[in-house]
C-alpha atoms as a PDB file:
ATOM      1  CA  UNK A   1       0.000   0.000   0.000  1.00  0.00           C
ATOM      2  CA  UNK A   2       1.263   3.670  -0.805  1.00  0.00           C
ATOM      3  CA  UNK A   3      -0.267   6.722  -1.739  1.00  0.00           C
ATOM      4  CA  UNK A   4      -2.058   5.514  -4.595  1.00  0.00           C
ATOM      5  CA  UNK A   5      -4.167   3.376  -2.319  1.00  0.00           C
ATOM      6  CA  UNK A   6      -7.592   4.928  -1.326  1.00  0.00           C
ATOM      7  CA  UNK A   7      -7.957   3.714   2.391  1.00  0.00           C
ATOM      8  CA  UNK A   8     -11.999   4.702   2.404  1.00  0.00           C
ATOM      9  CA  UNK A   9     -12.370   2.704  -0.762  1.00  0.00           C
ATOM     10  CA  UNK A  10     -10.150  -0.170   0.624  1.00  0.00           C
ATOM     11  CA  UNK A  11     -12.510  -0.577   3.248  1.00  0.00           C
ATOM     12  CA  UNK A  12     -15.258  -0.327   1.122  1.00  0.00           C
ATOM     13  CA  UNK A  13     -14.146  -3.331  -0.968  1.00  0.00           C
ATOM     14  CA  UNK A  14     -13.572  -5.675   2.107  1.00  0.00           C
ATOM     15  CA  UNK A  15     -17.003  -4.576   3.329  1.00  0.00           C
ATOM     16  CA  UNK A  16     -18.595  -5.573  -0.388  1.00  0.00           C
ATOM     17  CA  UNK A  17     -16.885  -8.623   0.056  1.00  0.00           C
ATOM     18  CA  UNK A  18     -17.601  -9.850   3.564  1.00  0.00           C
ATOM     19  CA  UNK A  19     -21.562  -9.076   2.581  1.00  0.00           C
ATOM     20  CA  UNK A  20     -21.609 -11.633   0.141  1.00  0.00           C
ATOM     21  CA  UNK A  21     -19.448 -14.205   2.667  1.00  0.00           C
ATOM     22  CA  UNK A  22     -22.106 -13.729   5.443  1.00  0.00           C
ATOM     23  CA  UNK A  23     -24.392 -16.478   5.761  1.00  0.00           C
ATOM     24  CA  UNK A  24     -27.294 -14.236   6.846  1.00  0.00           C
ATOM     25  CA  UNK A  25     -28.835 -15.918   9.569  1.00  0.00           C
ATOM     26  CA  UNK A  26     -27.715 -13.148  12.146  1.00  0.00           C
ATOM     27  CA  UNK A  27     -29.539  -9.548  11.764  1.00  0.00           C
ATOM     28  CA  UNK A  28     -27.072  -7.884  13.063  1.00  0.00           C
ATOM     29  CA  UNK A  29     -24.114  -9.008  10.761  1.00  0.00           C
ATOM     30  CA  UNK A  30     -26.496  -8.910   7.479  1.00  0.00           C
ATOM     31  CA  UNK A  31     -28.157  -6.006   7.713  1.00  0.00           C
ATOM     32  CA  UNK A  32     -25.268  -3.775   9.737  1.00  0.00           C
ATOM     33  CA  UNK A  33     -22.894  -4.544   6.735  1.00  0.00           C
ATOM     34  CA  UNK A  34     -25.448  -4.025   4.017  1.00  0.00           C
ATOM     35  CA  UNK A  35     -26.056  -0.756   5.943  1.00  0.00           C
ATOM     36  CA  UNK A  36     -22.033   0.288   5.935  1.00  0.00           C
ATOM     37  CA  UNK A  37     -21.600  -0.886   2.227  1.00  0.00           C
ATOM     38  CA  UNK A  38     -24.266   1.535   1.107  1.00  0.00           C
ATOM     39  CA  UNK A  39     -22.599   4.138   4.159  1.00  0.00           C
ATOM     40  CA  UNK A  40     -18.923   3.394   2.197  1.00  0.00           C
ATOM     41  CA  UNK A  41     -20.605   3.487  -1.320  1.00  0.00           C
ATOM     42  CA  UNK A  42     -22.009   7.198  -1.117  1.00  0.00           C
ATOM     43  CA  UNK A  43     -18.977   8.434   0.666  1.00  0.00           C
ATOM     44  CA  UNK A  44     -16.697   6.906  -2.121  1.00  0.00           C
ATOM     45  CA  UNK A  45     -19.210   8.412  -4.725  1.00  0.00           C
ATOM     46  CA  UNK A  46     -18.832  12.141  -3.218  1.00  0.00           C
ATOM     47  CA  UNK A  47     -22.252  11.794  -1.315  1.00  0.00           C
ATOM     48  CA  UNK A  48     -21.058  10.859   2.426  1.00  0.00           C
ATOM     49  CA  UNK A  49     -21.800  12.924   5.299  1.00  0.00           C
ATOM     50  CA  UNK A  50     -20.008  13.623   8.101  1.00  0.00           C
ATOM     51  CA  UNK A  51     -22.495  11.962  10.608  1.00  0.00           C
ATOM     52  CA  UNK A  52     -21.838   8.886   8.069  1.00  0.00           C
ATOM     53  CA  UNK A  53     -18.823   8.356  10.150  1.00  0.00           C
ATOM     54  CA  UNK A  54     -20.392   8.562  13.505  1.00  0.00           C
ATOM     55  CA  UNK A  55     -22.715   6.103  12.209  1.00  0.00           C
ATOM     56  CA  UNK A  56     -20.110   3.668  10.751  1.00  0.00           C
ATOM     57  CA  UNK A  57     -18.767   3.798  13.930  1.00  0.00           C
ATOM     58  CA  UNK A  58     -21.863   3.068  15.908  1.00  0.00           C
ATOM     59  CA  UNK A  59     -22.795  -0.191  13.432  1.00  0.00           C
ATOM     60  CA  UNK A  60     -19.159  -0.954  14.082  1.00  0.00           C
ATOM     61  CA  UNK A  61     -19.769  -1.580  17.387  1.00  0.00           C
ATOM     62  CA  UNK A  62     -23.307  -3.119  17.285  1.00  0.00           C
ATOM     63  CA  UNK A  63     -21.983  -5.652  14.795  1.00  0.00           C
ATOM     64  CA  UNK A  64     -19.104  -6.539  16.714  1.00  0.00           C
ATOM     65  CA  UNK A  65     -21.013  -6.697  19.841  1.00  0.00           C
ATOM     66  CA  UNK A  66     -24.410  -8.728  18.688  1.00  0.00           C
ATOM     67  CA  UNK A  67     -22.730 -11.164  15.986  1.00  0.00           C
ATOM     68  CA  UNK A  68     -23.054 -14.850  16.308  1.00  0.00           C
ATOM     69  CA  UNK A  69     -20.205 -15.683  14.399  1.00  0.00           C
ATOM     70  CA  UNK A  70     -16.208 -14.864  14.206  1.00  0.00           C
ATOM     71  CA  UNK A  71     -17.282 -13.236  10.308  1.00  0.00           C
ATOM     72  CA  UNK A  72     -19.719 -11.185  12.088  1.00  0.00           C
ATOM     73  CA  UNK A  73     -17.441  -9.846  15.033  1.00  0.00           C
ATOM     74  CA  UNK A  74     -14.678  -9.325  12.839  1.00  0.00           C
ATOM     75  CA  UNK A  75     -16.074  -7.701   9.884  1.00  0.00           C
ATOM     76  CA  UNK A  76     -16.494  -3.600  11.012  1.00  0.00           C
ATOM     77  CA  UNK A  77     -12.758  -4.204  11.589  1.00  0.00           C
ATOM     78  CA  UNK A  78     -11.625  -2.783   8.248  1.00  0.00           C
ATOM     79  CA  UNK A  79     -13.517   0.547   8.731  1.00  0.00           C
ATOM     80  CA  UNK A  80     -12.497   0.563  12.227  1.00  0.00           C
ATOM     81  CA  UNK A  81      -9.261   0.416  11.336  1.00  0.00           C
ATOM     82  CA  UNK A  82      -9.075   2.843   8.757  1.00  0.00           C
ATOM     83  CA  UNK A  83     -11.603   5.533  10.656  1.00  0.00           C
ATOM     84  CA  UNK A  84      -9.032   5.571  13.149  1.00  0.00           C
ATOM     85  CA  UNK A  85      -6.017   5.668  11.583  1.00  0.00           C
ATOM     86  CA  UNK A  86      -7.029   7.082   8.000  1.00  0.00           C
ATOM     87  CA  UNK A  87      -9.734   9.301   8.898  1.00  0.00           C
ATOM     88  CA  UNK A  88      -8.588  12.591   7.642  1.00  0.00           C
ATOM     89  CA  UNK A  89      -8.820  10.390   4.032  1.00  0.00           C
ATOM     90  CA  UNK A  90     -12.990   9.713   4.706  1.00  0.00           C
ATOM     91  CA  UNK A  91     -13.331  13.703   5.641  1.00  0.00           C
ATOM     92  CA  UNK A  92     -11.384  14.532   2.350  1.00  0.00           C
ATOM     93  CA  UNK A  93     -13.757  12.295   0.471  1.00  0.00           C
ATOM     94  CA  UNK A  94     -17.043  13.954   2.270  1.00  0.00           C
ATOM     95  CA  UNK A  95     -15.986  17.537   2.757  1.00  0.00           C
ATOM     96  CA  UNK A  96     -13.406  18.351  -0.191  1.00  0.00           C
ATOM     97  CA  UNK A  97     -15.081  15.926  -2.544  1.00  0.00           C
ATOM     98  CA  UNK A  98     -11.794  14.473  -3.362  1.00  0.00           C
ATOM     99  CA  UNK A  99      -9.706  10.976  -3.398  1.00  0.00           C
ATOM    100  CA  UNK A 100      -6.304  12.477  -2.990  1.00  0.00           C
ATOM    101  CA  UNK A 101      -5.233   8.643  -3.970  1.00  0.00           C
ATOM    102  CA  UNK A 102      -7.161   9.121  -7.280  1.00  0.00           C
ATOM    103  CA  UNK A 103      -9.234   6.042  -6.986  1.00  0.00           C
ATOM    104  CA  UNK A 104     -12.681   6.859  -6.441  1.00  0.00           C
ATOM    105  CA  UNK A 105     -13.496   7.843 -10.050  1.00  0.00           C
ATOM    106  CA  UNK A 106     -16.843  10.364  -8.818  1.00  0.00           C
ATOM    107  CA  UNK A 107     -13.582  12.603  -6.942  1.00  0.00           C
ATOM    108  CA  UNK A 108     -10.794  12.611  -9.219  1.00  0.00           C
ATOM    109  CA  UNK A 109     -10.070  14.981 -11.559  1.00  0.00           C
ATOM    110  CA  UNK A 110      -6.600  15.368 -13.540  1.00  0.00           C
ATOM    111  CA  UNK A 111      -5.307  18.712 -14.508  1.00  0.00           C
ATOM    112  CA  UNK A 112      -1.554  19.706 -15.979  1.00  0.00           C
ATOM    113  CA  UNK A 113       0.517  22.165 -14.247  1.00  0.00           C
ATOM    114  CA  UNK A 114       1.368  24.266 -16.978  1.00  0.00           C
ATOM    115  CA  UNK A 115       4.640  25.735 -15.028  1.00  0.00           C
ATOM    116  CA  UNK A 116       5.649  22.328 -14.715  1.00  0.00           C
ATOM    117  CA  UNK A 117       4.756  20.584 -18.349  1.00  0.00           C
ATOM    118  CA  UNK A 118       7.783  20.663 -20.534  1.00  0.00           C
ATOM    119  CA  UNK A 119       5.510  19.462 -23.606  1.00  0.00           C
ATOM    120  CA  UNK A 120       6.863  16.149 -24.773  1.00  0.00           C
ATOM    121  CA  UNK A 121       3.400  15.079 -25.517  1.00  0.00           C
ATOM    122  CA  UNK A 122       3.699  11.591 -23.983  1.00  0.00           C
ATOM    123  CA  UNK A 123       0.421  12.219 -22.061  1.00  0.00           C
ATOM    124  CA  UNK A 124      -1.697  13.198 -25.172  1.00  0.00           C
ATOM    125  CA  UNK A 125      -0.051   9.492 -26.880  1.00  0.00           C
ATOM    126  CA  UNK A 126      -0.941   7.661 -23.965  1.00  0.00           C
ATOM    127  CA  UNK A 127      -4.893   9.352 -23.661  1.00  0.00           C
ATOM    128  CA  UNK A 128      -7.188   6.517 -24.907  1.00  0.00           C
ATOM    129  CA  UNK A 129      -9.502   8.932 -25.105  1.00  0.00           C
ATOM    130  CA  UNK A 130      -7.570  12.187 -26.647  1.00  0.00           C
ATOM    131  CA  UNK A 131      -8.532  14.306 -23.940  1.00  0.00           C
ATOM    132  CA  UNK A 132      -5.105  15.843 -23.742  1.00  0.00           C
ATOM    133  CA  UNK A 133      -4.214  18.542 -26.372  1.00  0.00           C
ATOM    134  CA  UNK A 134      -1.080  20.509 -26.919  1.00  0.00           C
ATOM    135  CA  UNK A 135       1.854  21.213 -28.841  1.00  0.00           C
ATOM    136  CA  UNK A 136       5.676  19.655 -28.815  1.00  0.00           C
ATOM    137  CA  UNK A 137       7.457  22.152 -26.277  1.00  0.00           C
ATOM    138  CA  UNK A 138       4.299  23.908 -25.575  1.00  0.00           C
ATOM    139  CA  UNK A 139       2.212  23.056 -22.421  1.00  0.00           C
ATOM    140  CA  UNK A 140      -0.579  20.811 -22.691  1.00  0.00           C
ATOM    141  CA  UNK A 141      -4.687  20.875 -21.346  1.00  0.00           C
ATOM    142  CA  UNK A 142      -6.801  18.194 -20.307  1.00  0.00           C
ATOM    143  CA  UNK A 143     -10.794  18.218 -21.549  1.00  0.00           C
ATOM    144  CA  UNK A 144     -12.091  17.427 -17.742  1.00  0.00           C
ATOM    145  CA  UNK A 145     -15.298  16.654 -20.154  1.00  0.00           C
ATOM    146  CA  UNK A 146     -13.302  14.252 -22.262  1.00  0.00           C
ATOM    147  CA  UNK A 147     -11.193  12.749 -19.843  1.00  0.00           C
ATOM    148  CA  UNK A 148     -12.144   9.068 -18.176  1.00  0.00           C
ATOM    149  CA  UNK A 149     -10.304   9.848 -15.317  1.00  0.00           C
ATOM    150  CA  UNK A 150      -7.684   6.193 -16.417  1.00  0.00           C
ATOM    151  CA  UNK A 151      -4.544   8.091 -14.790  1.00  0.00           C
ATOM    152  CA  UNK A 152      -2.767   6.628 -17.302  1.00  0.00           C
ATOM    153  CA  UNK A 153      -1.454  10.743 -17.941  1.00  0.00           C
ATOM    154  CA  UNK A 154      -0.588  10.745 -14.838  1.00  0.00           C
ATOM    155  CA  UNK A 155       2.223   7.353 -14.810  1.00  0.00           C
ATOM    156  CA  UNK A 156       3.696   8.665 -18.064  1.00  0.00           C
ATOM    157  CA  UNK A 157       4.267  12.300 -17.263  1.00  0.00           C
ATOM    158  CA  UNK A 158       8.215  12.509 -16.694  1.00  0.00           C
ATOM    159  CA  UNK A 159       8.327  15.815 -15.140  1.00  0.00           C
ATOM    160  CA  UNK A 160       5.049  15.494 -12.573  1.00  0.00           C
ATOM    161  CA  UNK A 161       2.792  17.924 -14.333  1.00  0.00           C
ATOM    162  CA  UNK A 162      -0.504  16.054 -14.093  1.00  0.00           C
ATOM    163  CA  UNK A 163      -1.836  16.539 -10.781  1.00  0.00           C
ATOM    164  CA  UNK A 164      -4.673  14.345  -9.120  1.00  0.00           C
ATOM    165  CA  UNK A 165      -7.400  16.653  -7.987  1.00  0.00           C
ATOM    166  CA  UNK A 166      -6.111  19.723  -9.557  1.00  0.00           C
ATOM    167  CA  UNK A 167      -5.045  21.410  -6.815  1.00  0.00           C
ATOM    168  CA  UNK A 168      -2.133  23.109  -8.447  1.00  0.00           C
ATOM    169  CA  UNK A 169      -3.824  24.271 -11.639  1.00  0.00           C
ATOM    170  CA  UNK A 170      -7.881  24.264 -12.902  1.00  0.00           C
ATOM    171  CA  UNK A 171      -7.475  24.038 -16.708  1.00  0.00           C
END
């Protein structure tokens, strides 16, 4: 794991899977992590709210506390985990609107830093899409309306011009 690993979504993926593991006879365990999937699903689209981690952290406990099985007490320990030790991540995704990691498709934007962009054009080759325009030598743009949001700009870039959320420059 490294900074291209979204924590919120990480959880979010564990969660998915240990719904479809649960055998369902315990209330608790199938509805609690239904509930947190959907919880982890609108924060990783850009539609979590801030008592969304309160909550997670209230069906954390619940689950933990009124499963039958080892599944069930174990499960809320992924979003546990990261809510306590990755949280700033969850209140980037709900207040900012942004996955600084550049997973979570619904808040990732690319953008080129055109201080930075020495124009080789090896982003604009590697666009499946041919969202990137520009000139040899010249700095280059990304079409946010055009763009897929693949990253694959942001590997090739030699010189770290593409930025993830376009915090440096808005195109």
């Amino acid at each position: 794991m490294d900074d291209t690993t979204c924590m919120v979504e990480l959880a979010r993926y564990y969660m998915e899977f240990l719904a479809e593991e649960s055998c369902g006879k315990c209330t608790t365990c199938r509805e609690g992590i239904s509930t947190m999937v959907k919880i982890l699903n609108n924060i990783t689209s850009g539609n979590g709210k801030m008592e969304d981690l309160d909550l997670l952290e209230s069906l954390s406990g619940t689950i933990k506390e009124a499963s039958l099985c080892g599944l069930g007490k174990t499960a809320p320990n992924p979003v546990m985990t990261t809510l306590k030790y990755f949280r700033d991540e969850y209140i980037d995704h709900i207040v900012n609107k942004k996955c600084s990691a550049g997973v979570c498709k619904n808040l990732t934007s690319y953008s080129i830093n055109k201080d930075i962009c020495i124009g080789c054009g090896l982003c604009a080759k590697k666009c499946p899409t041919g969202a990137i325009s520009g000139t040899l030598k010249s700095p280059h743009m990304i079409n946010k309306d055009a763009c897929i949001k693949c990253g694959s700009c942001f590997a090739v870039c030699p010189s770290g011009a593409v930025v993830i959320g376009g915090a440096l420059v808005e195109n």
